[in-house]
PDB file of N, CA and C in Angstrom:
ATOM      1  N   UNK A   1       0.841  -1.190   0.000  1.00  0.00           N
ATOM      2  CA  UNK A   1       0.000   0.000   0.000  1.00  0.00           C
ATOM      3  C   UNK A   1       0.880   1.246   0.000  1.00  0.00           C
ATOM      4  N   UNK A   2      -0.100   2.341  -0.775  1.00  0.00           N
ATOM      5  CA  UNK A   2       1.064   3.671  -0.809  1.00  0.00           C
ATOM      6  C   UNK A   2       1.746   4.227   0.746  1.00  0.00           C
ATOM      7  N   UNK A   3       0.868   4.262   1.606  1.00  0.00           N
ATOM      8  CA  UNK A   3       1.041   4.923   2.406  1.00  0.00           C
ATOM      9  C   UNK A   3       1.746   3.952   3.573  1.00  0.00           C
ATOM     10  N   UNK A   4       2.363   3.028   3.313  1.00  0.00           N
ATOM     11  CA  UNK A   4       3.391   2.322   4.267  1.00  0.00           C
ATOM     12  C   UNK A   4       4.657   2.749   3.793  1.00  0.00           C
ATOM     13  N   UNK A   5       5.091   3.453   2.716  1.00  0.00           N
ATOM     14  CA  UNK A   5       5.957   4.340   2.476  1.00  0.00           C
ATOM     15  C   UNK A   5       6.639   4.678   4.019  1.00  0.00           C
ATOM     16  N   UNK A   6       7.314   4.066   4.852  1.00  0.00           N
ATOM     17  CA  UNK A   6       8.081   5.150   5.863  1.00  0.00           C
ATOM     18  C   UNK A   6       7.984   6.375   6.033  1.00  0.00           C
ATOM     19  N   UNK A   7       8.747   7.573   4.977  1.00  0.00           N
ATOM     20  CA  UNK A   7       8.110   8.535   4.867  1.00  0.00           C
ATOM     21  C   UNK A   7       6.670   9.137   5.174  1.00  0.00           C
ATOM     22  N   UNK A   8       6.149   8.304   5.114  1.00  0.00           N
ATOM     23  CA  UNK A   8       4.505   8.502   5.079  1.00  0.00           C
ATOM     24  C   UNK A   8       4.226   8.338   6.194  1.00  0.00           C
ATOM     25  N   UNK A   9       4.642   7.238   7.517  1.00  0.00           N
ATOM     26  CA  UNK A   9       4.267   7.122   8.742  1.00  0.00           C
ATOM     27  C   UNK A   9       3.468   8.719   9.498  1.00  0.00           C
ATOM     28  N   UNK A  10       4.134   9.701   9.206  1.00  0.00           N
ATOM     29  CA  UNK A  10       3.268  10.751  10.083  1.00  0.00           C
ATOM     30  C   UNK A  10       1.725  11.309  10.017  1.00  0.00           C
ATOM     31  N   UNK A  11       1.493  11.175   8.483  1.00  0.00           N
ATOM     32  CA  UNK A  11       0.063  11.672   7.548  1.00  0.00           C
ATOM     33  C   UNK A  11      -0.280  10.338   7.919  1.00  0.00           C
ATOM     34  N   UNK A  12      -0.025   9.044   8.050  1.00  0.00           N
ATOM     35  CA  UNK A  12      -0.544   7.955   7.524  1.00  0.00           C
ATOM     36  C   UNK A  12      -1.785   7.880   8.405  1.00  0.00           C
ATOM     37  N   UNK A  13      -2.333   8.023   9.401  1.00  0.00           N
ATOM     38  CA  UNK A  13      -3.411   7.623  10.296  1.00  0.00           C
ATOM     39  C   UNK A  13      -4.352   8.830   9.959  1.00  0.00           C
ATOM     40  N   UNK A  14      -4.220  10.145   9.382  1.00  0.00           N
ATOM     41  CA  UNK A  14      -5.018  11.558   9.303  1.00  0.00           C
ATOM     42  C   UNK A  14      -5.493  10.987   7.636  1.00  0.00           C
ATOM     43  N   UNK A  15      -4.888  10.358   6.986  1.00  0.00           N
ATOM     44  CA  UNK A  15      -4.709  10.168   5.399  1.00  0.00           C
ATOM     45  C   UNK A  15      -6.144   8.750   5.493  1.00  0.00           C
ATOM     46  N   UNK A  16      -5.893   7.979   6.240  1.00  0.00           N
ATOM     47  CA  UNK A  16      -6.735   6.559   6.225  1.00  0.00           C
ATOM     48  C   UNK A  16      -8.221   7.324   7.038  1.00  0.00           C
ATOM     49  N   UNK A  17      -8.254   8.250   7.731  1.00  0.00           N
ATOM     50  CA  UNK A  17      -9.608   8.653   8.591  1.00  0.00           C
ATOM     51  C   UNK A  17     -10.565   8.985   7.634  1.00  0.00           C
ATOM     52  N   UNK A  18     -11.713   8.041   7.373  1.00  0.00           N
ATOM     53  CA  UNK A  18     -12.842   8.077   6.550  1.00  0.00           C
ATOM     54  C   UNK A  18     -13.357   9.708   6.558  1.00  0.00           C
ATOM     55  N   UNK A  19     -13.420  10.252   7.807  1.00  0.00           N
ATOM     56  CA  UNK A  19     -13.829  11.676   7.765  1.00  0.00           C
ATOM     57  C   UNK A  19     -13.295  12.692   7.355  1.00  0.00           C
ATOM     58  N   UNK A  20     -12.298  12.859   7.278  1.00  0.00           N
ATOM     59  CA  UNK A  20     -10.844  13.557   6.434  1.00  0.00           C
ATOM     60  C   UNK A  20     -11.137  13.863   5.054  1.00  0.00           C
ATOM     61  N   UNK A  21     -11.402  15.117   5.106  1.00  0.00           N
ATOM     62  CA  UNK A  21     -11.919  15.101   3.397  1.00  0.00           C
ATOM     63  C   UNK A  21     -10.858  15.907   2.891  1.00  0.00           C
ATOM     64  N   UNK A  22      -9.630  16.870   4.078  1.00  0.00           N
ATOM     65  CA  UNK A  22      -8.852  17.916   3.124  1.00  0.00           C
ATOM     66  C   UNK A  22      -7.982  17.629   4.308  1.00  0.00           C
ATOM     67  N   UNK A  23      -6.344  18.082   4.156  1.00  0.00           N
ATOM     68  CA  UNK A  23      -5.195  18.222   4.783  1.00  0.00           C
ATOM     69  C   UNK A  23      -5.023  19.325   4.790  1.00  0.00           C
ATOM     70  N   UNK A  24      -4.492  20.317   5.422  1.00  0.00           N
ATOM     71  CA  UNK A  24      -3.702  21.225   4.954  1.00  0.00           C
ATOM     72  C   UNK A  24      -2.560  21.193   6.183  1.00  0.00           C
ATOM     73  N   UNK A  25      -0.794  21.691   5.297  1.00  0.00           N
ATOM     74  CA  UNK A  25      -0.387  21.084   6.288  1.00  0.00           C
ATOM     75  C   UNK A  25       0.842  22.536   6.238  1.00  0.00           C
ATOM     76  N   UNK A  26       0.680  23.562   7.134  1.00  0.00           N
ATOM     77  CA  UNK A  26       1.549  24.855   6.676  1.00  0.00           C
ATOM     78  C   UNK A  26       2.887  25.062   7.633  1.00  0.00           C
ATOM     79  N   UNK A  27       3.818  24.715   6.986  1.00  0.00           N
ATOM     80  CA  UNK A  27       5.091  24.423   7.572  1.00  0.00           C
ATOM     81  C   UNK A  27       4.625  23.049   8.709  1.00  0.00           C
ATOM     82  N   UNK A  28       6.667  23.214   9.720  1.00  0.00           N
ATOM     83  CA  UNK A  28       5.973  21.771  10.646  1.00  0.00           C
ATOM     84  C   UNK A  28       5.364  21.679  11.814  1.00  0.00           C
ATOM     85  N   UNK A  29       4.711  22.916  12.049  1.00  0.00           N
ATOM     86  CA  UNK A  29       3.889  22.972  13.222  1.00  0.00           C
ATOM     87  C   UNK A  29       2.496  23.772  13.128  1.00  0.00           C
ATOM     88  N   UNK A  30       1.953  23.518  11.930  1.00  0.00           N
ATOM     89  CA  UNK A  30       0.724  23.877  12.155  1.00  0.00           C
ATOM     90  C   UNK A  30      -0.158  22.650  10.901  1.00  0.00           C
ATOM     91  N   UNK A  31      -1.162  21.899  10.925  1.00  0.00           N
ATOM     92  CA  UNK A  31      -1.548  21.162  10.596  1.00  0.00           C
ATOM     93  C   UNK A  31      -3.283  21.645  11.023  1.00  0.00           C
ATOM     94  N   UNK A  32      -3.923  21.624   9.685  1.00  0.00           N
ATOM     95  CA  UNK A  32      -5.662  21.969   9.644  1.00  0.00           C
ATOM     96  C   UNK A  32      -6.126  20.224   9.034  1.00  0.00           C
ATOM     97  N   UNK A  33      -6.936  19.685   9.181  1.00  0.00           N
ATOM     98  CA  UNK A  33      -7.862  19.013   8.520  1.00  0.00           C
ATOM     99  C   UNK A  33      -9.204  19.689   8.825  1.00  0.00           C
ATOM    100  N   UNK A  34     -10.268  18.748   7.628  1.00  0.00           N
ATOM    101  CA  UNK A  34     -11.238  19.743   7.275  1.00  0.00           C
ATOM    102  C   UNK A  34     -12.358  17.920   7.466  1.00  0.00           C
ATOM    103  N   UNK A  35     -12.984  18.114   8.425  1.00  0.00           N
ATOM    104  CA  UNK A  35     -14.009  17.002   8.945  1.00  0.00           C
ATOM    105  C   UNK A  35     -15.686  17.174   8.662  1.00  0.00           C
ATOM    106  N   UNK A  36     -16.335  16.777   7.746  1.00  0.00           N
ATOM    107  CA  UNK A  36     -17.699  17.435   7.727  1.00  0.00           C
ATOM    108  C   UNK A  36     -17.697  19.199   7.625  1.00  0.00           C
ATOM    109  N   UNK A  37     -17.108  18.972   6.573  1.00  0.00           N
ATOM    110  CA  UNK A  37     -16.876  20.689   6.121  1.00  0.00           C
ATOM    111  C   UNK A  37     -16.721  21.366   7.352  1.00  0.00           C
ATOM    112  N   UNK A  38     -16.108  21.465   8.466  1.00  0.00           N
ATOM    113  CA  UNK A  38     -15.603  22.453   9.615  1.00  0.00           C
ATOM    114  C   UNK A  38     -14.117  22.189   9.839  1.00  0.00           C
ATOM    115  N   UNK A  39     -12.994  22.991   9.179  1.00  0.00           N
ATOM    116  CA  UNK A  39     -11.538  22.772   9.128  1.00  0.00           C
ATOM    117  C   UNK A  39     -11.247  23.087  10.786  1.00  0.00           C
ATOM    118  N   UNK A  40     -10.880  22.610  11.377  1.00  0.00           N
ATOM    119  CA  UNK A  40     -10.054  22.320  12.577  1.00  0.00           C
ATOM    120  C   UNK A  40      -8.158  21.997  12.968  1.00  0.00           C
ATOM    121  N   UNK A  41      -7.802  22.651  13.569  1.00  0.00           N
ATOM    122  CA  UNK A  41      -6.092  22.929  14.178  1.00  0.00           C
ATOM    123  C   UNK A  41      -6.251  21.109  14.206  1.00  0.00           C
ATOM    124  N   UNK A  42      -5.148  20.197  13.983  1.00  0.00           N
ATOM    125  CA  UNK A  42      -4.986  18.859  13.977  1.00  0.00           C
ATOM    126  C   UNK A  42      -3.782  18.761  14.903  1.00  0.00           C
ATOM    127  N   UNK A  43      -3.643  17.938  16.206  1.00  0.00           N
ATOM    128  CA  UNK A  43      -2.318  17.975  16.967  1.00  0.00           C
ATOM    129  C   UNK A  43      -1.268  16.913  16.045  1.00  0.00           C
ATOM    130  N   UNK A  44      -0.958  17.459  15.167  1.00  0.00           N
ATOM    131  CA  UNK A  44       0.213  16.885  14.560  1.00  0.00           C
ATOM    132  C   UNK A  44       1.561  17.970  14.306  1.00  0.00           C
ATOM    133  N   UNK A  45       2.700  17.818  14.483  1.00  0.00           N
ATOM    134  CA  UNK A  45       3.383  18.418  14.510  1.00  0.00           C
ATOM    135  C   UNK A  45       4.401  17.088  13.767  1.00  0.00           C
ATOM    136  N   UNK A  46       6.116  17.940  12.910  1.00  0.00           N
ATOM    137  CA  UNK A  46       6.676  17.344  11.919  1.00  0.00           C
ATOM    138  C   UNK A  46       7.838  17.707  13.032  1.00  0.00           C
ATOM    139  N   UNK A  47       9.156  16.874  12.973  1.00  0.00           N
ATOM    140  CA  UNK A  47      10.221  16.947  13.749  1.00  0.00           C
ATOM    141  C   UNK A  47      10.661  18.577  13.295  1.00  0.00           C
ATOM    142  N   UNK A  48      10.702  18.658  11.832  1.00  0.00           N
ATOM    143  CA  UNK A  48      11.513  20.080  11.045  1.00  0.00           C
ATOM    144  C   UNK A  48      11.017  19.836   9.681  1.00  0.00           C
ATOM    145  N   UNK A  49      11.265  21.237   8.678  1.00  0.00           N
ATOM    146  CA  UNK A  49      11.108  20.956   7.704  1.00  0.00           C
ATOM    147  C   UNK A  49      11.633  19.811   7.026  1.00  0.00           C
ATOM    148  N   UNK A  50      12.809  19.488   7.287  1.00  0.00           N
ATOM    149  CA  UNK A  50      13.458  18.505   6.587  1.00  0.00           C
ATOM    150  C   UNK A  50      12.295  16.973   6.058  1.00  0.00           C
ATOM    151  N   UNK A  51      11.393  16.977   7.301  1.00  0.00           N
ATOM    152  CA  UNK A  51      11.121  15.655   7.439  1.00  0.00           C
ATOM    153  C   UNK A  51       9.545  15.933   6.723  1.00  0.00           C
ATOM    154  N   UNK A  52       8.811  17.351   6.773  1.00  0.00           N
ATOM    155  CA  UNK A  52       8.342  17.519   5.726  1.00  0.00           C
ATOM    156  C   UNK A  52       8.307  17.533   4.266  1.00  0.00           C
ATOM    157  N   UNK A  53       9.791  17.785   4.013  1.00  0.00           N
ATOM    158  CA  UNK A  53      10.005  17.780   2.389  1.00  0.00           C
ATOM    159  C   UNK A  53       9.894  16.347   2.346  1.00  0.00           C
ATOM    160  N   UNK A  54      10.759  15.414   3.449  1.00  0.00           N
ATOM    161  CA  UNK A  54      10.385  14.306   2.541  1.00  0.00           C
ATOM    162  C   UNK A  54       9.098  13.493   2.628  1.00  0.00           C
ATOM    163  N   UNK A  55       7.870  14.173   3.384  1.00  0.00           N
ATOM    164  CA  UNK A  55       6.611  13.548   3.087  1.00  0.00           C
ATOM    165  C   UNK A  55       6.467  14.195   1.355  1.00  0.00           C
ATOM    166  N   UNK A  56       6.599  15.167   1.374  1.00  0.00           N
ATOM    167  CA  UNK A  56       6.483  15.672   0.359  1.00  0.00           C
ATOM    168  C   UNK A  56       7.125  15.213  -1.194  1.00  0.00           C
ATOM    169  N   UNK A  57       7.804  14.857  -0.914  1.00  0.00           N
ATOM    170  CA  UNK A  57       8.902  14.057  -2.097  1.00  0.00           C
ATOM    171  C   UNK A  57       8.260  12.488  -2.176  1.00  0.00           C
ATOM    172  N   UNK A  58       7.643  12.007  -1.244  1.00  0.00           N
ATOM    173  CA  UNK A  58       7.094  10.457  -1.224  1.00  0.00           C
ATOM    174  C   UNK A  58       5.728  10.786  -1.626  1.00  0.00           C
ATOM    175  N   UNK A  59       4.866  11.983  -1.285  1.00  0.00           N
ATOM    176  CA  UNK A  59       3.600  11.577  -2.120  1.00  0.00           C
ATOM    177  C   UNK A  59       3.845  12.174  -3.520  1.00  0.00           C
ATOM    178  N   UNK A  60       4.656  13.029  -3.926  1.00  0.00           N
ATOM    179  CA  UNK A  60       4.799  13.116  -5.650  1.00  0.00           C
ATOM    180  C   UNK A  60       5.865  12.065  -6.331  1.00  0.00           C
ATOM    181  N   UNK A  61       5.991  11.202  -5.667  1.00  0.00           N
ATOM    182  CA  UNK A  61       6.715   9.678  -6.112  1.00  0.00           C
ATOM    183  C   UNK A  61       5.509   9.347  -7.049  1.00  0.00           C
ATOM    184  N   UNK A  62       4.778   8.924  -6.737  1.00  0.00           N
ATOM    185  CA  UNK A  62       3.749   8.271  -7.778  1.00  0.00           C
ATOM    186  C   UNK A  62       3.530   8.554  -9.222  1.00  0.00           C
ATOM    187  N   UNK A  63       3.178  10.371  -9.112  1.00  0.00           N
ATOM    188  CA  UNK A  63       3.147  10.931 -10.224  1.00  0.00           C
ATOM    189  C   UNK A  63       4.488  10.973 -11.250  1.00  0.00           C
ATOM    190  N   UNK A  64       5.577  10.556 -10.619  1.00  0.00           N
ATOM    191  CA  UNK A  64       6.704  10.915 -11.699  1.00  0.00           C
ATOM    192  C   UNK A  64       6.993  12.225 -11.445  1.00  0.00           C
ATOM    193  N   UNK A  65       6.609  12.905 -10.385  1.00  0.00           N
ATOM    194  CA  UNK A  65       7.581  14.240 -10.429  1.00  0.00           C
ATOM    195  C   UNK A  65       8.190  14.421  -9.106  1.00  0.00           C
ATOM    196  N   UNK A  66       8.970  15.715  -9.072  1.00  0.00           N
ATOM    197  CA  UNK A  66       9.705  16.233  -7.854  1.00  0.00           C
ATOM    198  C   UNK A  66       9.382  17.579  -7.972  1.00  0.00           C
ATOM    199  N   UNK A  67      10.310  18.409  -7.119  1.00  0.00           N
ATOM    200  CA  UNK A  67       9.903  19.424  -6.576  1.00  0.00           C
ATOM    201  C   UNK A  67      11.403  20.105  -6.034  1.00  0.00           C
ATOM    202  N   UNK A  68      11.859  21.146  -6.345  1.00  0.00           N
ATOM    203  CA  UNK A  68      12.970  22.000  -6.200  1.00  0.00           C
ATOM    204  C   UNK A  68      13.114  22.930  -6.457  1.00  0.00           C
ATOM    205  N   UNK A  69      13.961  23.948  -5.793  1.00  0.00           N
ATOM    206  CA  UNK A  69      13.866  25.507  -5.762  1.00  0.00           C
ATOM    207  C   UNK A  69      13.775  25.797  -7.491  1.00  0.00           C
ATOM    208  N   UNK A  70      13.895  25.242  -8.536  1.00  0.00           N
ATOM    209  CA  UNK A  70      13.942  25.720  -9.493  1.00  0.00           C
ATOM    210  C   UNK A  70      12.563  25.282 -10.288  1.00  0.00           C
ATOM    211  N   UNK A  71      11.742  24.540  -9.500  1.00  0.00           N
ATOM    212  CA  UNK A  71       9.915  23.723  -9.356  1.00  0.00           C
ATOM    213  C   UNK A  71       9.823  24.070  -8.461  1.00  0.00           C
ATOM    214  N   UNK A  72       8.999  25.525  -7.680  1.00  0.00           N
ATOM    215  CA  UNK A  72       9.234  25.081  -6.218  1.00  0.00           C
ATOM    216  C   UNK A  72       7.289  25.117  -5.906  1.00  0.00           C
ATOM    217  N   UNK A  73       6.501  24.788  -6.725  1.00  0.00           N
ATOM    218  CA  UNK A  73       5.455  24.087  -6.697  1.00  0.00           C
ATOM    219  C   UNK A  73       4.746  23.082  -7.485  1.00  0.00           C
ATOM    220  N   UNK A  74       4.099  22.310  -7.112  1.00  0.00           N
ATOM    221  CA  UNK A  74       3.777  21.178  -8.044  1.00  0.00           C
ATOM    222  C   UNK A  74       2.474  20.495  -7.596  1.00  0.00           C
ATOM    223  N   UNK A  75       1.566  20.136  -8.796  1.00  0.00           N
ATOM    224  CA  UNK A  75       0.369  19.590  -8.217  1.00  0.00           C
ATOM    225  C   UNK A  75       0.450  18.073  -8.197  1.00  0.00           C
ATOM    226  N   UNK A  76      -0.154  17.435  -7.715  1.00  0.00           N
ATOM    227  CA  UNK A  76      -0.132  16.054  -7.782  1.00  0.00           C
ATOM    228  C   UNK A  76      -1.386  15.043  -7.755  1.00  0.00           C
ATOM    229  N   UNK A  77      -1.159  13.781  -8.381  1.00  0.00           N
ATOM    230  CA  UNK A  77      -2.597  12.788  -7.746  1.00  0.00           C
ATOM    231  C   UNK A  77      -2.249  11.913  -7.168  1.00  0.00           C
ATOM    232  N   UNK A  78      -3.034  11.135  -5.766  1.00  0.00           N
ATOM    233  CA  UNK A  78      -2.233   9.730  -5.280  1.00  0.00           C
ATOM    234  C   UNK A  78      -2.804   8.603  -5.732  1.00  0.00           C
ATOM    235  N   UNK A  79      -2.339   7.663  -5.797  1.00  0.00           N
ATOM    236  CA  UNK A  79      -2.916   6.807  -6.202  1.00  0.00           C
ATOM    237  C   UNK A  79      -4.173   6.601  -5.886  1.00  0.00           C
ATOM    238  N   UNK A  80      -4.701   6.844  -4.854  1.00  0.00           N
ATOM    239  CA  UNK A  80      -6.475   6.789  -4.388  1.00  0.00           C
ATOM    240  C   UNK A  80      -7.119   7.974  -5.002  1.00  0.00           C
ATOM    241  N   UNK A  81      -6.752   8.506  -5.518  1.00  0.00           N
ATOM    242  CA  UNK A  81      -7.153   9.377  -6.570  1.00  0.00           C
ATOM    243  C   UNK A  81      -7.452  10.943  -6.035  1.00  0.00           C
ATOM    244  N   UNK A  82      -6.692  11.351  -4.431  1.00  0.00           N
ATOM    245  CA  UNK A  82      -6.728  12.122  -4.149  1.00  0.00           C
ATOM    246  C   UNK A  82      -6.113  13.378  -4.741  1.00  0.00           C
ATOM    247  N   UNK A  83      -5.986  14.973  -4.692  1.00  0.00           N
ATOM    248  CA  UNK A  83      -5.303  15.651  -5.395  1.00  0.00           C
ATOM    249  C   UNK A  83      -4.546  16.587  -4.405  1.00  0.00           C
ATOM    250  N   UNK A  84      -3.291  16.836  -4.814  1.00  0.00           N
ATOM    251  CA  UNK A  84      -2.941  17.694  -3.903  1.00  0.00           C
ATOM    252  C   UNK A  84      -1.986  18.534  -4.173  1.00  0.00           C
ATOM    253  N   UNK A  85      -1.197  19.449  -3.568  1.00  0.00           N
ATOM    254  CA  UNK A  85      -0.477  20.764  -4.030  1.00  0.00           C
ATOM    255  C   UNK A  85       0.705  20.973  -3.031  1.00  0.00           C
ATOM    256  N   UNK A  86       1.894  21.127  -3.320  1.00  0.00           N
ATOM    257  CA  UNK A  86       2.988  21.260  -2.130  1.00  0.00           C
ATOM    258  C   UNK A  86       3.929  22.949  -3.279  1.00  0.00           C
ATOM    259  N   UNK A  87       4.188  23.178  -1.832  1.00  0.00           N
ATOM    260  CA  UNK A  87       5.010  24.372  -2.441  1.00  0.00           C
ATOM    261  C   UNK A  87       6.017  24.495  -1.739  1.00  0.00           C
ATOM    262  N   UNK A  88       6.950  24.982  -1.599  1.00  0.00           N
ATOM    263  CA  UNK A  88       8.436  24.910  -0.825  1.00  0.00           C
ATOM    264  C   UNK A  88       9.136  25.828  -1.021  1.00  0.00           C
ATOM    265  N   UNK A  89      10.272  26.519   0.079  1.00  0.00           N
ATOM    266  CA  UNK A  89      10.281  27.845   0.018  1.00  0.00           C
ATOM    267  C   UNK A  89      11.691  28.112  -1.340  1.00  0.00           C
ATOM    268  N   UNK A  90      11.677  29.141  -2.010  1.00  0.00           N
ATOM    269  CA  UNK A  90      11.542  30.265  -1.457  1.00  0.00           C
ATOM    270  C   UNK A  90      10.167  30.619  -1.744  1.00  0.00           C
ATOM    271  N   UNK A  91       9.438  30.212  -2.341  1.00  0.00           N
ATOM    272  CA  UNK A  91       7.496  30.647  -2.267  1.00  0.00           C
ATOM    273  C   UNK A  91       6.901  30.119  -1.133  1.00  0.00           C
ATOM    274  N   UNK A  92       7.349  29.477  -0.598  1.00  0.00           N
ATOM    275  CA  UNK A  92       6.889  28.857   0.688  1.00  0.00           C
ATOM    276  C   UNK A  92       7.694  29.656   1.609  1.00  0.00           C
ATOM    277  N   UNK A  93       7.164  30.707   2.405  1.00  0.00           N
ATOM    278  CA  UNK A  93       7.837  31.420   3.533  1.00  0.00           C
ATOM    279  C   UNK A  93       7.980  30.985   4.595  1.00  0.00           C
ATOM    280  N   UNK A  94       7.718  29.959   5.388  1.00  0.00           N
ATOM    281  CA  UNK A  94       7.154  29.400   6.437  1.00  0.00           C
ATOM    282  C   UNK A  94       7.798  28.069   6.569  1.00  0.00           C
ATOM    283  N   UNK A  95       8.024  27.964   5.719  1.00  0.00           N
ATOM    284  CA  UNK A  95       8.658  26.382   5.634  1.00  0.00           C
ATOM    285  C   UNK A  95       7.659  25.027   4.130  1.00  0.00           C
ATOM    286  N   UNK A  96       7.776  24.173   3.612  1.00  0.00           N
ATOM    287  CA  UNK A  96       6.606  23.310   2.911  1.00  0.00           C
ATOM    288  C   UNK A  96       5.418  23.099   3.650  1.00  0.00           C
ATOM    289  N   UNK A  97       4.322  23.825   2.415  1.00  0.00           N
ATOM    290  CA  UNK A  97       3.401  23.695   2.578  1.00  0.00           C
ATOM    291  C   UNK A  97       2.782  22.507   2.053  1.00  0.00           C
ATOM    292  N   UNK A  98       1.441  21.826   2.638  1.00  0.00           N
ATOM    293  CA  UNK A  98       1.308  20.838   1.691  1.00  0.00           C
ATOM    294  C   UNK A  98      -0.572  20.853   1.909  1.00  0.00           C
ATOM    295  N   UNK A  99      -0.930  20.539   0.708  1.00  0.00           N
ATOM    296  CA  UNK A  99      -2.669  20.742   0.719  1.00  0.00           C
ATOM    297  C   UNK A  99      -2.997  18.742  -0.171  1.00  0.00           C
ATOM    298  N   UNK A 100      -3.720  18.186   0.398  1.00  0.00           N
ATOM    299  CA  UNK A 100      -4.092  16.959   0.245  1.00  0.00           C
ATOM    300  C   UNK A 100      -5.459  17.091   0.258  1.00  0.00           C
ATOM    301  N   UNK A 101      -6.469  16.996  -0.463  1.00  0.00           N
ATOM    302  CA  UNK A 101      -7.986  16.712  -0.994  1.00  0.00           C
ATOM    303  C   UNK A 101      -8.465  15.444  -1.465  1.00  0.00           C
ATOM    304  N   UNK A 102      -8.771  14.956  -0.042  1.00  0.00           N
ATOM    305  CA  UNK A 102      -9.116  13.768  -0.023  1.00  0.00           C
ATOM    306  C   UNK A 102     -10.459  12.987  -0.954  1.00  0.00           C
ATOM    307  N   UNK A 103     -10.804  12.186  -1.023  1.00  0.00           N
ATOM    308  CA  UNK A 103     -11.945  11.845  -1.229  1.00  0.00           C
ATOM    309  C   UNK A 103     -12.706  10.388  -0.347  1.00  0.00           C
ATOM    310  N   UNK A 104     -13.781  11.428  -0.221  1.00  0.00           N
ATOM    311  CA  UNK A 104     -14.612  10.506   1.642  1.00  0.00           C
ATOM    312  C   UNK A 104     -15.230   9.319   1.162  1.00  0.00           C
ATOM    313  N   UNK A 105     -15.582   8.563   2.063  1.00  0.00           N
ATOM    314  CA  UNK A 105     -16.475   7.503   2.157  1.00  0.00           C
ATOM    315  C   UNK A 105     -17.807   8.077   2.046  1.00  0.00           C
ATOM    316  N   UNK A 106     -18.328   7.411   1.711  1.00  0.00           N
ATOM    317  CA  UNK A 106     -20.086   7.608   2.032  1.00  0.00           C
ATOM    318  C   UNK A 106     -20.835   6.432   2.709  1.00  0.00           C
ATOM    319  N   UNK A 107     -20.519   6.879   3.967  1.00  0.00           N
ATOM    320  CA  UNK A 107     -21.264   6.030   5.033  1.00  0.00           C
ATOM    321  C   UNK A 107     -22.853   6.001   5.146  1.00  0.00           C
TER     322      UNK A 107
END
């Protein structure tokens, strides 16, 4: 499965939550998900950027692309057919940003 990726261990439990319809993830200490359309602060926090870029570098694995100061945004799809957007500084002031648009269950 995609998301046993190592890399992936931190998103991986916010990424599998049926209710999770959006990520947003702005630098490594501030993290929104968006639950029944009401976006909410998520207690997830990233060691440093570092360990953000490389979530970031493992979910645009799939697509065939990367991402570098000379790309320093890029859209992407995951294999579950989610869509998402990472940007990295120097357009990213704050540190990598990363936006994931999930798609929900229908319970």
């Amino acid at each position: 499965m995609f998301l046993d990726f190592p890399a992936l261990r931190p998103i991986r439990e916010v990424m599998l939550d049926p209710q999770v319809s959006e990520i947003m993830i702005n630098g490594p200490d501030q993290v929104y998900v968006e639950r029944n359309g009401v976006m909410e602060l998520y207690p997830l926090h990233f060691e440093d950027d570092d360990q953000l870029r490389a979530i970031a570098d493992a979910l645009l694995l799939p697509s065939g692309r990367s991402i570098s100061s000379a790309t320093p945004f890029m859209d992407f799809r995951l294999p579950d057919g989610s869509r998402g957007n990472v940007v990295i500084p120097p357009l990213a002031l704050n540190g990598t940003v990363l936006t994931i648009r999930k798609f929900t269950q229908v319970l």
